[in-house]
PDB file of N, CA and C in Angstrom:
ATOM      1  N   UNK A   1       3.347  15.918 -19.301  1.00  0.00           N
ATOM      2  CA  UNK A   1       2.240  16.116 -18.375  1.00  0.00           C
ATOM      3  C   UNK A   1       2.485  15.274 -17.119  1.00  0.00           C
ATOM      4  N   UNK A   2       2.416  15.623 -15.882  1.00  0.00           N
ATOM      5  CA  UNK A   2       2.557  15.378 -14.660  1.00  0.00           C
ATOM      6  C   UNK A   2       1.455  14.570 -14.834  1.00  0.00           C
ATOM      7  N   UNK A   3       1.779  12.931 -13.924  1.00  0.00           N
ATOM      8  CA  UNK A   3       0.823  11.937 -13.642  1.00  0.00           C
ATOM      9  C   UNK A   3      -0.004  12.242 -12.445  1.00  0.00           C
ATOM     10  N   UNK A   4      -1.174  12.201 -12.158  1.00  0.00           N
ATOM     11  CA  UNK A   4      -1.568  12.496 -10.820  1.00  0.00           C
ATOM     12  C   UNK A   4      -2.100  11.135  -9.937  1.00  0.00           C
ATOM     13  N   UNK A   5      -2.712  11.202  -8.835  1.00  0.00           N
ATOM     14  CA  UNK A   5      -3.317  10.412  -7.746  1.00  0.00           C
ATOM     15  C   UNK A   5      -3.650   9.318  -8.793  1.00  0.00           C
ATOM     16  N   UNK A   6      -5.021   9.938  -9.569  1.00  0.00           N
ATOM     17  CA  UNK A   6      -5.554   8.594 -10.004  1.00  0.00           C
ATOM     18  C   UNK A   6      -4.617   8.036 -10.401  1.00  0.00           C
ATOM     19  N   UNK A   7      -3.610   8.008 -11.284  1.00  0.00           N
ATOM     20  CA  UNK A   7      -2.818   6.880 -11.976  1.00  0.00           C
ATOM     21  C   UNK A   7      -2.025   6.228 -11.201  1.00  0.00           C
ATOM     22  N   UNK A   8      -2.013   5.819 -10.131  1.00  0.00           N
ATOM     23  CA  UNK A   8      -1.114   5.140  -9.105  1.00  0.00           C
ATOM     24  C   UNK A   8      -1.595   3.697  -8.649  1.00  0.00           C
ATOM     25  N   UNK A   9      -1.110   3.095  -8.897  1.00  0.00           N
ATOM     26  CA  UNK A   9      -0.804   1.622  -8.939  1.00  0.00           C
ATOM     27  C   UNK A   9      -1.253   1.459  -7.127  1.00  0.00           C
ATOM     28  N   UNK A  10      -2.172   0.465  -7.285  1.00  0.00           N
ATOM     29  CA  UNK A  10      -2.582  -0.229  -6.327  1.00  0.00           C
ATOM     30  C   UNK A  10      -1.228  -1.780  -5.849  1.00  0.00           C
ATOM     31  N   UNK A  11      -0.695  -1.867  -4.636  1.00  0.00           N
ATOM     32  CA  UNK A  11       0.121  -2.469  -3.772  1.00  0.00           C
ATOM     33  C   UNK A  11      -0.456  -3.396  -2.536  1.00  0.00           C
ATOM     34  N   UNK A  12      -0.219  -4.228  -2.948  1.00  0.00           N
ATOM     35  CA  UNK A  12      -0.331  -5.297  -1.886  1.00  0.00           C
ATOM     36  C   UNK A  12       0.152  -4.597  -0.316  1.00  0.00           C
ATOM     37  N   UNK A  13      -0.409  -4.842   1.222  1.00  0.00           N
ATOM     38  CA  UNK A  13       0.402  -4.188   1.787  1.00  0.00           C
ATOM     39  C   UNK A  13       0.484  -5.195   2.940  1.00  0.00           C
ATOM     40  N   UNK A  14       0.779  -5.552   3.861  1.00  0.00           N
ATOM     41  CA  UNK A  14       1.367  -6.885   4.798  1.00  0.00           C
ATOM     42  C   UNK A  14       1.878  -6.446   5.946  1.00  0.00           C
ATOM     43  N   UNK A  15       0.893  -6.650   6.896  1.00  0.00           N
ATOM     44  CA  UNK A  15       1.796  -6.368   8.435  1.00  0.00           C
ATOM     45  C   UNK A  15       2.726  -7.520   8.913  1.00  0.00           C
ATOM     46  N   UNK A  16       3.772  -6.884   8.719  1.00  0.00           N
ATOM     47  CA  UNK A  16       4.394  -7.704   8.945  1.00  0.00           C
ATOM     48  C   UNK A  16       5.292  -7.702  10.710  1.00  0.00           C
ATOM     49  N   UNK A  17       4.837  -6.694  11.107  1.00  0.00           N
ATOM     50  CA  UNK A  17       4.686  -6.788  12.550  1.00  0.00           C
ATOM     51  C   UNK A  17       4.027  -6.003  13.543  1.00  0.00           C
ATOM     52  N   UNK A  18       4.284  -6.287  15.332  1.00  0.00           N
ATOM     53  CA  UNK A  18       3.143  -6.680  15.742  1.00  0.00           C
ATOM     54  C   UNK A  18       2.157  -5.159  16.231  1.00  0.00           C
ATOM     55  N   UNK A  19       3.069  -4.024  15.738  1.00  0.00           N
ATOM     56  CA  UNK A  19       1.977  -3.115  15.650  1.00  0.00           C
ATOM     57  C   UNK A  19       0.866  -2.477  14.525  1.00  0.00           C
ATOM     58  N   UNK A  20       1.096  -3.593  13.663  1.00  0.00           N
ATOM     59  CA  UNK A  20      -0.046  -3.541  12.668  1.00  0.00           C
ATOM     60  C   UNK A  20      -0.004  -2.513  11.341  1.00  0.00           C
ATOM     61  N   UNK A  21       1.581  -1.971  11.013  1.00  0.00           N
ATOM     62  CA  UNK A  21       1.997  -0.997  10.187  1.00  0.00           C
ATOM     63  C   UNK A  21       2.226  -2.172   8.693  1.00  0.00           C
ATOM     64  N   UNK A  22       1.832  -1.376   7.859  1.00  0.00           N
ATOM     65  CA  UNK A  22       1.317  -2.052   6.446  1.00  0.00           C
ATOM     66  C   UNK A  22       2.957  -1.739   5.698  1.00  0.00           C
ATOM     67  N   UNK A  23       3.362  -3.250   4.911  1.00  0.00           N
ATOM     68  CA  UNK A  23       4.541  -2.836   4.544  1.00  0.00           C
ATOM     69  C   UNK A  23       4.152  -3.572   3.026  1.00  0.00           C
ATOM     70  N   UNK A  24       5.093  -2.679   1.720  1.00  0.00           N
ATOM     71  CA  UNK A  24       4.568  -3.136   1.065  1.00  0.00           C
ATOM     72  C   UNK A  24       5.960  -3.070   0.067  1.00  0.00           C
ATOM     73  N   UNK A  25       6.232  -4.263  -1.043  1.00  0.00           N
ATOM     74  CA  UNK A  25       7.712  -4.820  -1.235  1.00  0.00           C
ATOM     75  C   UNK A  25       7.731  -3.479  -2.619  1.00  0.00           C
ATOM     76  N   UNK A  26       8.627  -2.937  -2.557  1.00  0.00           N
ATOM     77  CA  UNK A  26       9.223  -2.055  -4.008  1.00  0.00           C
ATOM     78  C   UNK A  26       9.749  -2.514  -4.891  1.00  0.00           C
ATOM     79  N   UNK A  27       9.442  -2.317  -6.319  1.00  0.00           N
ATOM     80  CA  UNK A  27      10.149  -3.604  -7.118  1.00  0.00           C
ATOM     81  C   UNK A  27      11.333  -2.456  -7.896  1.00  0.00           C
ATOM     82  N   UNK A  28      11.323  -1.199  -7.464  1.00  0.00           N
ATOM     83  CA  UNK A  28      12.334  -0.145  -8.267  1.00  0.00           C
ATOM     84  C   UNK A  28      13.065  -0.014  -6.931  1.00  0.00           C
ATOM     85  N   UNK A  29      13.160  -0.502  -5.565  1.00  0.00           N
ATOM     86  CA  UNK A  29      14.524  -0.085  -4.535  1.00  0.00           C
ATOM     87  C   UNK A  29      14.398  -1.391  -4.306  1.00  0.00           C
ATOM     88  N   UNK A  30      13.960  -2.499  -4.531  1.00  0.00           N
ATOM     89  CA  UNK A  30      13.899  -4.055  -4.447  1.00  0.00           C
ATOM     90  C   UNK A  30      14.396  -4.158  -2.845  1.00  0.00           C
ATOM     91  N   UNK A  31      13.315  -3.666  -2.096  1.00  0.00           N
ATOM     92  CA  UNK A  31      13.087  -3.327  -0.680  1.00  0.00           C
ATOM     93  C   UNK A  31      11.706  -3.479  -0.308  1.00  0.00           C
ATOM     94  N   UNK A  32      11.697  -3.598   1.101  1.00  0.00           N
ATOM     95  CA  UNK A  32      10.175  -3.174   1.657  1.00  0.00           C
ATOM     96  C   UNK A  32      10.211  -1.747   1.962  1.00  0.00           C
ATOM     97  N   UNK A  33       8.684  -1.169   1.907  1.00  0.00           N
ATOM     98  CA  UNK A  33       8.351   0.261   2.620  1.00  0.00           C
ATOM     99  C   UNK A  33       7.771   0.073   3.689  1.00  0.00           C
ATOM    100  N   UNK A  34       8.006   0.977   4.739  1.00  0.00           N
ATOM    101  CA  UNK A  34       6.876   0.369   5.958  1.00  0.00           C
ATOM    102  C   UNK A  34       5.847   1.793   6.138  1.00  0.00           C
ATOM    103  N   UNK A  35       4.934   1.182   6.031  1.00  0.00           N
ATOM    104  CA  UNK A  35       3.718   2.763   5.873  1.00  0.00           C
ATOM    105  C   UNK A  35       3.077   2.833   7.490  1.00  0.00           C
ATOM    106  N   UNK A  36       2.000   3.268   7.343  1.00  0.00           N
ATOM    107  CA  UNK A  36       0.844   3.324   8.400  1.00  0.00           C
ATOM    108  C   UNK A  36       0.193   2.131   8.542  1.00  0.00           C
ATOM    109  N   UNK A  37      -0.748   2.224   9.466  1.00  0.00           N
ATOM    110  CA  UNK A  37      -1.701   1.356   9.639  1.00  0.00           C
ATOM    111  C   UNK A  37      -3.209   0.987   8.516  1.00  0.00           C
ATOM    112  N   UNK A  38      -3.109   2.165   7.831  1.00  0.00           N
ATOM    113  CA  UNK A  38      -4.324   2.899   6.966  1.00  0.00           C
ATOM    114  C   UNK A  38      -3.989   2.144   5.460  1.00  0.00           C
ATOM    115  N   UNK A  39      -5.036   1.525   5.037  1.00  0.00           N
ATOM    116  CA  UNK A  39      -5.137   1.200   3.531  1.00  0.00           C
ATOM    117  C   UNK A  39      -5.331   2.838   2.831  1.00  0.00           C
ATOM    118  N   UNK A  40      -5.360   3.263   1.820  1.00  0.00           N
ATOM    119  CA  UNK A  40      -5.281   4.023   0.833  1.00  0.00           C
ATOM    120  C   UNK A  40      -4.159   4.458  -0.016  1.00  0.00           C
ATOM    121  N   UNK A  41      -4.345   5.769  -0.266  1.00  0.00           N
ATOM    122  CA  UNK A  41      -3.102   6.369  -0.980  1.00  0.00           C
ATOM    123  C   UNK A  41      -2.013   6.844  -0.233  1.00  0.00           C
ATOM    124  N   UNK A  42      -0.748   6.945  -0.619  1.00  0.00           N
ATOM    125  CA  UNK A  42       0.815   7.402   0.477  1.00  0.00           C
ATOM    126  C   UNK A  42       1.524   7.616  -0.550  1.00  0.00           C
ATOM    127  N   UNK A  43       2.689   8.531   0.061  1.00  0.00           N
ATOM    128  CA  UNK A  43       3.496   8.787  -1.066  1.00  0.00           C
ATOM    129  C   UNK A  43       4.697   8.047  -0.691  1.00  0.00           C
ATOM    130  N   UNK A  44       5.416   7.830  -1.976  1.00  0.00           N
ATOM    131  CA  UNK A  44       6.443   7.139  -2.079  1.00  0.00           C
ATOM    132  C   UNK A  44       7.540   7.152  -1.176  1.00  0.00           C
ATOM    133  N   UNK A  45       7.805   5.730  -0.786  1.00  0.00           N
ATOM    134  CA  UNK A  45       9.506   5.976   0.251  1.00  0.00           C
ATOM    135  C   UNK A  45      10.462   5.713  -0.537  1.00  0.00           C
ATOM    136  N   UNK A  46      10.360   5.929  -2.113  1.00  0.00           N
ATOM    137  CA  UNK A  46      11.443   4.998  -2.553  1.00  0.00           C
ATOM    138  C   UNK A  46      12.873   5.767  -2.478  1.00  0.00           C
ATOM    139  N   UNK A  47      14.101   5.252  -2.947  1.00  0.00           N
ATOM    140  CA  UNK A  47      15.213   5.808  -3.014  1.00  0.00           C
ATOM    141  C   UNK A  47      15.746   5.662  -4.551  1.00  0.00           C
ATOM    142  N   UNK A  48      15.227   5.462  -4.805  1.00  0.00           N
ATOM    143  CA  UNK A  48      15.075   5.310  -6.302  1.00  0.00           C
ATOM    144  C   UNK A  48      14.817   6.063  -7.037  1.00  0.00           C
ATOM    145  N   UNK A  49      15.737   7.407  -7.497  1.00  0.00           N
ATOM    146  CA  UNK A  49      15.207   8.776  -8.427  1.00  0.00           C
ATOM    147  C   UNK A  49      14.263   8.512  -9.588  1.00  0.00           C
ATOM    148  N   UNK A  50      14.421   7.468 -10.066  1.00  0.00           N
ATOM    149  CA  UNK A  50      14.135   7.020 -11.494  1.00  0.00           C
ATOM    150  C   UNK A  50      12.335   6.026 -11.318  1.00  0.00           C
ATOM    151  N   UNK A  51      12.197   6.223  -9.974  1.00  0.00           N
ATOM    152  CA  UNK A  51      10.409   5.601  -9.877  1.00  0.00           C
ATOM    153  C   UNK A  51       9.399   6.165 -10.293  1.00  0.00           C
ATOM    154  N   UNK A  52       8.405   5.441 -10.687  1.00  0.00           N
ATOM    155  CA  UNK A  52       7.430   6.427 -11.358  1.00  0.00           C
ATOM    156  C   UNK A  52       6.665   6.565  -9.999  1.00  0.00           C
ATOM    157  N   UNK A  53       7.009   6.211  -8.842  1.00  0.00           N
ATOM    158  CA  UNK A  53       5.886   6.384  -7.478  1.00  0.00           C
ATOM    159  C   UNK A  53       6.359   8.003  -7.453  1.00  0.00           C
ATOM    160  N   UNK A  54       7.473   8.251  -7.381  1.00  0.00           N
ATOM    161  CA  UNK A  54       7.482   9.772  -7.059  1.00  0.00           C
ATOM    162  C   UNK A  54       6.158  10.296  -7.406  1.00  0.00           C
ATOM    163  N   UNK A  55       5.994  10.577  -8.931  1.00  0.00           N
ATOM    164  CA  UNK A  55       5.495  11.220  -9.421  1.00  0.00           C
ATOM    165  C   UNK A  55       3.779  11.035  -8.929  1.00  0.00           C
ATOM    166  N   UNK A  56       3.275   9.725  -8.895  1.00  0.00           N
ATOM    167  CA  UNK A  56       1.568   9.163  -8.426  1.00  0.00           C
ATOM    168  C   UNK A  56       1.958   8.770  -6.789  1.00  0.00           C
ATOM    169  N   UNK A  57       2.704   8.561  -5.860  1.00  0.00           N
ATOM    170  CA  UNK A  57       2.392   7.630  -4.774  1.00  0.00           C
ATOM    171  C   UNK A  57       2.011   6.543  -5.380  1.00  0.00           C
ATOM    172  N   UNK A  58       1.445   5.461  -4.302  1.00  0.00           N
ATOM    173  CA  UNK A  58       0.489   4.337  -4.344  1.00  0.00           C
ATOM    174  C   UNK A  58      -0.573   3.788  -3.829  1.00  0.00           C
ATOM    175  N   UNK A  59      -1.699   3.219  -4.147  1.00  0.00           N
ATOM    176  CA  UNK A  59      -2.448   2.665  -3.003  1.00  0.00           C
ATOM    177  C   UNK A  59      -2.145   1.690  -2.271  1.00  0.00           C
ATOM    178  N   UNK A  60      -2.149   1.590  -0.997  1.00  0.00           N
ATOM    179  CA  UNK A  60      -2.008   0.377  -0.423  1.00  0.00           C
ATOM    180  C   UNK A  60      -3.657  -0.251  -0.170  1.00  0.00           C
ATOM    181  N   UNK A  61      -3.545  -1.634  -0.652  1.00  0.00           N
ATOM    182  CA  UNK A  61      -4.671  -2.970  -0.011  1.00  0.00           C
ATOM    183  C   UNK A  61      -4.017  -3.576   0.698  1.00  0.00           C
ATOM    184  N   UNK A  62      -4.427  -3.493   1.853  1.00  0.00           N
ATOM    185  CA  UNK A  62      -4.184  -4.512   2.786  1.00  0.00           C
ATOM    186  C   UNK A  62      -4.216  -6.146   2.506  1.00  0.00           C
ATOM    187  N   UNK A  63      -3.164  -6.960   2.698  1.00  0.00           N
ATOM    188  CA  UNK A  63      -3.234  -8.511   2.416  1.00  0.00           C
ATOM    189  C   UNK A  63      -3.389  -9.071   3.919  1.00  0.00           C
ATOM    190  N   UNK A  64      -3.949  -9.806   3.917  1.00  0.00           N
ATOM    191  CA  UNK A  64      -3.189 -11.112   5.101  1.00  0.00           C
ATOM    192  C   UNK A  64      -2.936 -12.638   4.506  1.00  0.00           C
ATOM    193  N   UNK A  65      -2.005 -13.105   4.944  1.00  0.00           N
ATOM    194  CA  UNK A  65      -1.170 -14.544   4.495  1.00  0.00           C
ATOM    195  C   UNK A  65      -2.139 -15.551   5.995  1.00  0.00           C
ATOM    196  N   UNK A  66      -2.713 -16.807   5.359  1.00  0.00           N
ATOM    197  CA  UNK A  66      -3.448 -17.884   6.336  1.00  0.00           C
ATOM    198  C   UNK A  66      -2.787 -18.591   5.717  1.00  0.00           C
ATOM    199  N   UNK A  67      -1.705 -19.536   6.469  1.00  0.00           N
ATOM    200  CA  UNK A  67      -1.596 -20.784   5.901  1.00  0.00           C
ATOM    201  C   UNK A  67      -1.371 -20.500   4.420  1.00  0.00           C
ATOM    202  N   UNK A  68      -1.640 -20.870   3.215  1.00  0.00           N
ATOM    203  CA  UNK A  68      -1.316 -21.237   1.907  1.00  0.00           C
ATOM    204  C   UNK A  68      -2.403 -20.078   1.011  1.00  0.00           C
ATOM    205  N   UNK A  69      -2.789 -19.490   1.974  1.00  0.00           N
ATOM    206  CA  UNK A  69      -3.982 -18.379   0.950  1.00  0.00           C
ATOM    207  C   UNK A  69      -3.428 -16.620   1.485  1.00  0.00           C
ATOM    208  N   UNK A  70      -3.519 -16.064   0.564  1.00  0.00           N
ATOM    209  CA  UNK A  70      -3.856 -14.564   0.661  1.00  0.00           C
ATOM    210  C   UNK A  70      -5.078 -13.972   0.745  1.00  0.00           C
ATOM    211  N   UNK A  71      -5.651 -13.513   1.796  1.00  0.00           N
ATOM    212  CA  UNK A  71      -6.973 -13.083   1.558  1.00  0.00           C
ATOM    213  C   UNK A  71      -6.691 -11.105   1.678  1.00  0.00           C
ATOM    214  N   UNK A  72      -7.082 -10.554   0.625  1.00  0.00           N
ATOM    215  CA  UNK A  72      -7.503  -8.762   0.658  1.00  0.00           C
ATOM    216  C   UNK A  72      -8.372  -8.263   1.561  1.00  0.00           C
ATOM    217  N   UNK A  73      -8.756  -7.499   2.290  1.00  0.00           N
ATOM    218  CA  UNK A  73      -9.324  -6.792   3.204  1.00  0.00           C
ATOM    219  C   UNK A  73     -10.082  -5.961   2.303  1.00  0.00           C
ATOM    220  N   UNK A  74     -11.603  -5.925   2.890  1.00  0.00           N
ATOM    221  CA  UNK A  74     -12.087  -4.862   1.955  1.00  0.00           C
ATOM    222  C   UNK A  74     -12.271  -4.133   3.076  1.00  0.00           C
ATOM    223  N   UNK A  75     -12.428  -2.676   2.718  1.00  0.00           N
ATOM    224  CA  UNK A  75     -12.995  -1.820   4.220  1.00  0.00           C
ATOM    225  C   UNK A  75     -14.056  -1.831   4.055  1.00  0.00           C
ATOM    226  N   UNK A  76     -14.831  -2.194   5.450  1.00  0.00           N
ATOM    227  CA  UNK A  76     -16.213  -2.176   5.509  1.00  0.00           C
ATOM    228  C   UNK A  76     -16.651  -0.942   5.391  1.00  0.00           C
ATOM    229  N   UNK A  77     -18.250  -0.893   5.014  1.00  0.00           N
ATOM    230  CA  UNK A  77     -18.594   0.134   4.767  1.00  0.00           C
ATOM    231  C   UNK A  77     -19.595   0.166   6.071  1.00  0.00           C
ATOM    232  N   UNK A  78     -19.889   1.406   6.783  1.00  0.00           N
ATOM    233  CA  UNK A  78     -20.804   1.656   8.232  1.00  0.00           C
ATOM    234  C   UNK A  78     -22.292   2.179   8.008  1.00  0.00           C
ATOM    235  N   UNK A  79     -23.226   1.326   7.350  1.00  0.00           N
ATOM    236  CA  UNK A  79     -24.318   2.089   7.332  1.00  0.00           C
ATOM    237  C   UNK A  79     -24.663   2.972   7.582  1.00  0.00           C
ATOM    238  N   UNK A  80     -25.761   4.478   7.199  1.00  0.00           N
ATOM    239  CA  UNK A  80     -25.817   5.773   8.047  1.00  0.00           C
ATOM    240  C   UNK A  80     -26.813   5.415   9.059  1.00  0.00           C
ATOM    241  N   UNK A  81     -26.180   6.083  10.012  1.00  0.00           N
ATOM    242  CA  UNK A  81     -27.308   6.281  11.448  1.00  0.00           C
ATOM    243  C   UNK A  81     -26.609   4.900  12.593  1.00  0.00           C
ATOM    244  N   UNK A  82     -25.371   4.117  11.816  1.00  0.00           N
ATOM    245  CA  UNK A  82     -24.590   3.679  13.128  1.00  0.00           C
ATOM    246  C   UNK A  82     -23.642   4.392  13.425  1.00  0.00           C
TER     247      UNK A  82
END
């Protein structure tokens, strides 16, 4: 049985430069991916035939690194009627 969306592993994701594109480390091409700007789901860059991302993608969460802490980004949510 084919894995779908839901089963896809949530990923740390890290701009790691200065146009704000979310990169996030592969532990099956023991590489970085460099995605979009957008937290959610993406499909796999790996080069790696044998990944189970083929099959689910992943989510990306956005990280940021301060000094000695990691803090996650939650997306805000926009009340209705702003």
């Amino acid at each position: 049985m084919a894995k779908k969306k839901h089963d896809a592993p949530v990923l740390l994701g890290i701009e790691r430069s200065e146009d704000g594109c979310l990169t996030i480390w592969c532990p099956y091409c023991a590489d970085f991916h460099r995605h979009g700007k957008e937290q959610g789901h993406v499909r796999a860059h790996c080069i790696d035939d044998n990944s189970p991302y083929h099959e689910t993608g992943y989510y990306i969460k956005k990280a940021k690194y301060y000094g000695r802490q990691v803090l996650i980004e939650e997306k805000e949510k926009t009340p209705p009627g702003r």
